[in-house]
N, C-alpha and C. Protein backbone atom coordinates (compact mmCIF):
# COMPACT_ATOMS: atom_id res chain seq x y z
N UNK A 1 18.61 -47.35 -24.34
CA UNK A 1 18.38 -46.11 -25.03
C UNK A 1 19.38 -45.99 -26.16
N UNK A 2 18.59 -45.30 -27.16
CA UNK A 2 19.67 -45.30 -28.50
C UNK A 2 20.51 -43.72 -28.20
N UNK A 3 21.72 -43.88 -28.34
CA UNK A 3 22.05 -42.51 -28.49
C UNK A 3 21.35 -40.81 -29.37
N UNK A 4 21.55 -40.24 -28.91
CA UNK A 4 21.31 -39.33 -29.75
C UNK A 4 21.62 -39.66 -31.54
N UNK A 5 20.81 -38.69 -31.93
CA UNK A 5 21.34 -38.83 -33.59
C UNK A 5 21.73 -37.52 -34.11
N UNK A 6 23.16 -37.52 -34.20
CA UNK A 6 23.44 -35.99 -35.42
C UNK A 6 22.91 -35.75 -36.67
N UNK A 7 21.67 -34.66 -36.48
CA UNK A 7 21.93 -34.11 -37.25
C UNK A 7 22.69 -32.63 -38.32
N UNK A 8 22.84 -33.11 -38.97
CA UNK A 8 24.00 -32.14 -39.92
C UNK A 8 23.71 -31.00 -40.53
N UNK A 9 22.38 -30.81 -40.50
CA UNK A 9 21.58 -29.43 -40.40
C UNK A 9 21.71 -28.40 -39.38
N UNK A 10 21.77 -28.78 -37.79
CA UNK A 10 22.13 -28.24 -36.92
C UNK A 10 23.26 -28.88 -35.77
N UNK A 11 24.24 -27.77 -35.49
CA UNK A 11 25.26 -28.24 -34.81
C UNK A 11 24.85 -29.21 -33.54
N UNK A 12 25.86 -29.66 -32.92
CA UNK A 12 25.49 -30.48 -31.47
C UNK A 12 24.83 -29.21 -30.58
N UNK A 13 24.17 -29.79 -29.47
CA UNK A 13 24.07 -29.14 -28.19
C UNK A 13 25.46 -29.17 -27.35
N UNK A 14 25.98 -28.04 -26.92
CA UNK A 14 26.87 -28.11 -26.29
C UNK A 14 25.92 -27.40 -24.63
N UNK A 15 25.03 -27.15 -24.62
CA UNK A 15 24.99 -26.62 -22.77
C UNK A 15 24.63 -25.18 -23.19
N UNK A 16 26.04 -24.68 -23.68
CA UNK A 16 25.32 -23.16 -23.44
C UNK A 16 26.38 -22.65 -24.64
N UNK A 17 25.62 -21.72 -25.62
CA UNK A 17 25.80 -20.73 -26.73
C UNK A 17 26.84 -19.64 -26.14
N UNK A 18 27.93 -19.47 -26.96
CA UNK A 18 28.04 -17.89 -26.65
C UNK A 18 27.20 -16.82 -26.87
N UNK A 19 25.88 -16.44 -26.98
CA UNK A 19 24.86 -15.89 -26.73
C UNK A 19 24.59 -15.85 -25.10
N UNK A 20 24.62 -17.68 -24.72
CA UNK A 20 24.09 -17.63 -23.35
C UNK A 20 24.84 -16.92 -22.33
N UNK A 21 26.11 -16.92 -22.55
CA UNK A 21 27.46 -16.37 -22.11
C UNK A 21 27.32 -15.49 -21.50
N UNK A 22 27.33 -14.29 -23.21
CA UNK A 22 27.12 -13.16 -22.79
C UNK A 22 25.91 -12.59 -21.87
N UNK A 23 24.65 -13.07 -22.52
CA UNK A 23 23.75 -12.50 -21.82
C UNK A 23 23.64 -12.34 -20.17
N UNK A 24 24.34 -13.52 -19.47
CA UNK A 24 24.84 -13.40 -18.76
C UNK A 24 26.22 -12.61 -17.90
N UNK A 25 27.29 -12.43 -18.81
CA UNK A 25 28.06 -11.29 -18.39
C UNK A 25 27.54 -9.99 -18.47
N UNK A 26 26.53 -10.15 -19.67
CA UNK A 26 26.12 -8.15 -19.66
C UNK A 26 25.18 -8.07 -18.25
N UNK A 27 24.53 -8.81 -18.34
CA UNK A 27 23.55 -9.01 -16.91
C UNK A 27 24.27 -8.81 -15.46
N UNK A 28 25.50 -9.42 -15.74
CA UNK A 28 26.72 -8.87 -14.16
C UNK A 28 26.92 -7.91 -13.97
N UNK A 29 27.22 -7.30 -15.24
CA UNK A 29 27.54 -5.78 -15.44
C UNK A 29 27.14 -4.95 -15.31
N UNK A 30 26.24 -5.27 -15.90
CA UNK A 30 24.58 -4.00 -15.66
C UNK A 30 23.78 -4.31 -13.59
N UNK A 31 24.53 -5.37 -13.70
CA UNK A 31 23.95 -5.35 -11.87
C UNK A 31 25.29 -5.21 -11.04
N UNK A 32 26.28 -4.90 -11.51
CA UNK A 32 27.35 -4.44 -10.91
C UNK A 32 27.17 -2.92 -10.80
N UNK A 33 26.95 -2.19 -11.85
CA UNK A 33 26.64 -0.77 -12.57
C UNK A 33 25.57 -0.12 -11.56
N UNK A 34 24.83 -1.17 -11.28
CA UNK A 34 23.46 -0.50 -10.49
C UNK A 34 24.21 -0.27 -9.01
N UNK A 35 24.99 -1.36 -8.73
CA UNK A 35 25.37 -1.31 -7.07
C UNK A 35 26.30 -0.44 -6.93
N UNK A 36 27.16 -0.09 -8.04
CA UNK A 36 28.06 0.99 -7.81
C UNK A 36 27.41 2.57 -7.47
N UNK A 37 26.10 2.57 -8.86
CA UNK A 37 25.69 3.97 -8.44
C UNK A 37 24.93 3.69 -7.04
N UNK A 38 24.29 2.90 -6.66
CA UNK A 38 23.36 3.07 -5.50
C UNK A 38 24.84 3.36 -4.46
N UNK A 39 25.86 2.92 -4.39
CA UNK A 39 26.48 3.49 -3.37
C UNK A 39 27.45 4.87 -3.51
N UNK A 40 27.12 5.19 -5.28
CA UNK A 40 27.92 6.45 -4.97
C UNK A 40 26.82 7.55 -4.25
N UNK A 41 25.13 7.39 -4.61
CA UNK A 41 24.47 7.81 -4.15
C UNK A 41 24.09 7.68 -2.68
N UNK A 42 24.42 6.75 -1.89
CA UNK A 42 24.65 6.29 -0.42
C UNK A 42 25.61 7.78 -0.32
N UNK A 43 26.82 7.39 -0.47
CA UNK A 43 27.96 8.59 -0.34
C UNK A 43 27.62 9.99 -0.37
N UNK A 44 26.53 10.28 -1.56
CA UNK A 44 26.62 11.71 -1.41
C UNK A 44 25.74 11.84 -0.82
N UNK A 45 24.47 11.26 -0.36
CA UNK A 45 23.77 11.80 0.83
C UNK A 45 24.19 11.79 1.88
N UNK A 46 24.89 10.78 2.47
CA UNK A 46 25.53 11.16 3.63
C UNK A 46 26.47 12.01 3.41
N UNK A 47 27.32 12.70 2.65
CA UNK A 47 28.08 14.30 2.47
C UNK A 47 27.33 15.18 2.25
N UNK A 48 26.20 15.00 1.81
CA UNK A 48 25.14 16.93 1.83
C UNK A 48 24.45 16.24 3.46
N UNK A 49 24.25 15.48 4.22
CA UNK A 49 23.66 15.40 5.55
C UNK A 49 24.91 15.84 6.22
N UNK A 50 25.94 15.50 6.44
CA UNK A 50 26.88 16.25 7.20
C UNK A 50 27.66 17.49 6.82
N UNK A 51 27.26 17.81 5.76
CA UNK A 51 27.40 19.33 5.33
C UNK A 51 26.67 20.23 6.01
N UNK A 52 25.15 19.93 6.16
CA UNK A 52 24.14 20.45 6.57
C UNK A 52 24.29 20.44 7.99
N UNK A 53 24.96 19.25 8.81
CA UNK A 53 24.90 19.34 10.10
C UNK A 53 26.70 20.53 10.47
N UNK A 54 26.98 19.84 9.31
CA UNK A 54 28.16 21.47 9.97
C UNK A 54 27.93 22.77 9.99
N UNK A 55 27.04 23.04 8.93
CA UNK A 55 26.06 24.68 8.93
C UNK A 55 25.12 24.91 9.79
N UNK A 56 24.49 24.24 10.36
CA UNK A 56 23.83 24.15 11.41
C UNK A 56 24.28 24.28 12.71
N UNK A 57 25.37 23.87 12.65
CA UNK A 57 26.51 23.84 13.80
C UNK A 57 27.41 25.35 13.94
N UNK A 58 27.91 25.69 12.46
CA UNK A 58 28.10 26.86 12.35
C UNK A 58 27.28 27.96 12.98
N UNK A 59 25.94 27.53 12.43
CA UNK A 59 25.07 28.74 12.56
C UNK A 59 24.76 28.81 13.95
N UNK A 60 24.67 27.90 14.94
CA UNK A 60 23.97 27.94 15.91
C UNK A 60 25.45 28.97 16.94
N UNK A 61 26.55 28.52 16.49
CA UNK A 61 27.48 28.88 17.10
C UNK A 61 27.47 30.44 16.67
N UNK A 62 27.20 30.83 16.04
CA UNK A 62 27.15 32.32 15.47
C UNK A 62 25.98 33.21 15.70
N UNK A 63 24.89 32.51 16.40
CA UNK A 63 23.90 32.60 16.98
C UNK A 63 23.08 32.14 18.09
N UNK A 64 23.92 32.49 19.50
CA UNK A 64 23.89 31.72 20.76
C UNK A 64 22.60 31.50 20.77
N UNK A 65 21.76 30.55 21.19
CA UNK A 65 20.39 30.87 21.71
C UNK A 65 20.60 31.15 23.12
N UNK A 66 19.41 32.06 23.57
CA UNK A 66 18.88 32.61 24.70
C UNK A 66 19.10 31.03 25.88
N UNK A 67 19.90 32.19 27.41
CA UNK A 67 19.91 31.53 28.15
C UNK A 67 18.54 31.07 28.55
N UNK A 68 18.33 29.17 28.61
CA UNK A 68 16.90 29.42 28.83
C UNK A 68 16.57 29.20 31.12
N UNK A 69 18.16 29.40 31.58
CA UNK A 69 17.74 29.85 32.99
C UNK A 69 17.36 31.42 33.13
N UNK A 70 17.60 32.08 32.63
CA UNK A 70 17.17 33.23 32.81
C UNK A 70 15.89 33.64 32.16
N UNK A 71 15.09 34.69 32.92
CA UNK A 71 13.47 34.95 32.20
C UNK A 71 13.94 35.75 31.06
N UNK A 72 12.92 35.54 30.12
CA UNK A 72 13.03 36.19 29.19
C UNK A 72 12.21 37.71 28.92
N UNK A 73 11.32 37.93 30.05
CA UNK A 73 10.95 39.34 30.40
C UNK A 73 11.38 39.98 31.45
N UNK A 74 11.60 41.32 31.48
CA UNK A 74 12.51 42.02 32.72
C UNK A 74 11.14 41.82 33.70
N UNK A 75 11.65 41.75 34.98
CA UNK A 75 10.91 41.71 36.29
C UNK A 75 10.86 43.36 36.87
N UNK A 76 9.48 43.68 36.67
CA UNK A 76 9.38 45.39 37.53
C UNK A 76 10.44 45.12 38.92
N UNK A 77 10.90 46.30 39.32
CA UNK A 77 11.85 46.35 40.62
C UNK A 77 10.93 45.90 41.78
N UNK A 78 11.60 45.46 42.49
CA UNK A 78 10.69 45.11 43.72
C UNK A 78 10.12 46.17 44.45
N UNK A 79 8.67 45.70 45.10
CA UNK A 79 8.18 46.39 45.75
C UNK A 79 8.80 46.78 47.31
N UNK A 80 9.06 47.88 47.70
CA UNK A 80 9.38 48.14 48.82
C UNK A 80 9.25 47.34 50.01
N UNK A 81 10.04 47.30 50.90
CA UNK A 81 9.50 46.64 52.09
C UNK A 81 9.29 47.69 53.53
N UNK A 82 8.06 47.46 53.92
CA UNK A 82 8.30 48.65 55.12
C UNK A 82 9.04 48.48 56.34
């Protein structure tokens, strides 16, 4: 095989352009960028879900529910026994 031939119109091939470079670092970046927000957004849903479970918690505590052993309608007095 004959070697390549320079021509002097256009530079050598070197592999990869600083074009190729970059396009590739902005591409890290911009998929670094994405994983950061997806987990700042991870973060704040789980802080408004346990916000919500502390108000809930609040509230329930500030609002006993009904014993549910006891009836919840009064029982007429008993009938006499003879």
């Amino acid at each position: 095989m004959s070697p390549p031939v320079n021509n002097p119109s256009r530079p050598p091939d070197t592999g990869s352009t600083f074009r190729d470079r970059l396009m590739y670092y902005l591409f890290g970046v911009a998929l670094g960028c994405v994983m950061i927000g997806m987990m700042f957004s991870i973060r704040a849903k789980m802080a408004r879900q346990e916000q919500a479970r502390r108000e809930a918690e609040a509230a329930a505590a500030q609002n006993p529910a009904p014993n549910p052993a006891a009836p919840s309608h009064s029982n007429p007095a008993p009938a006499p026994q003879p």
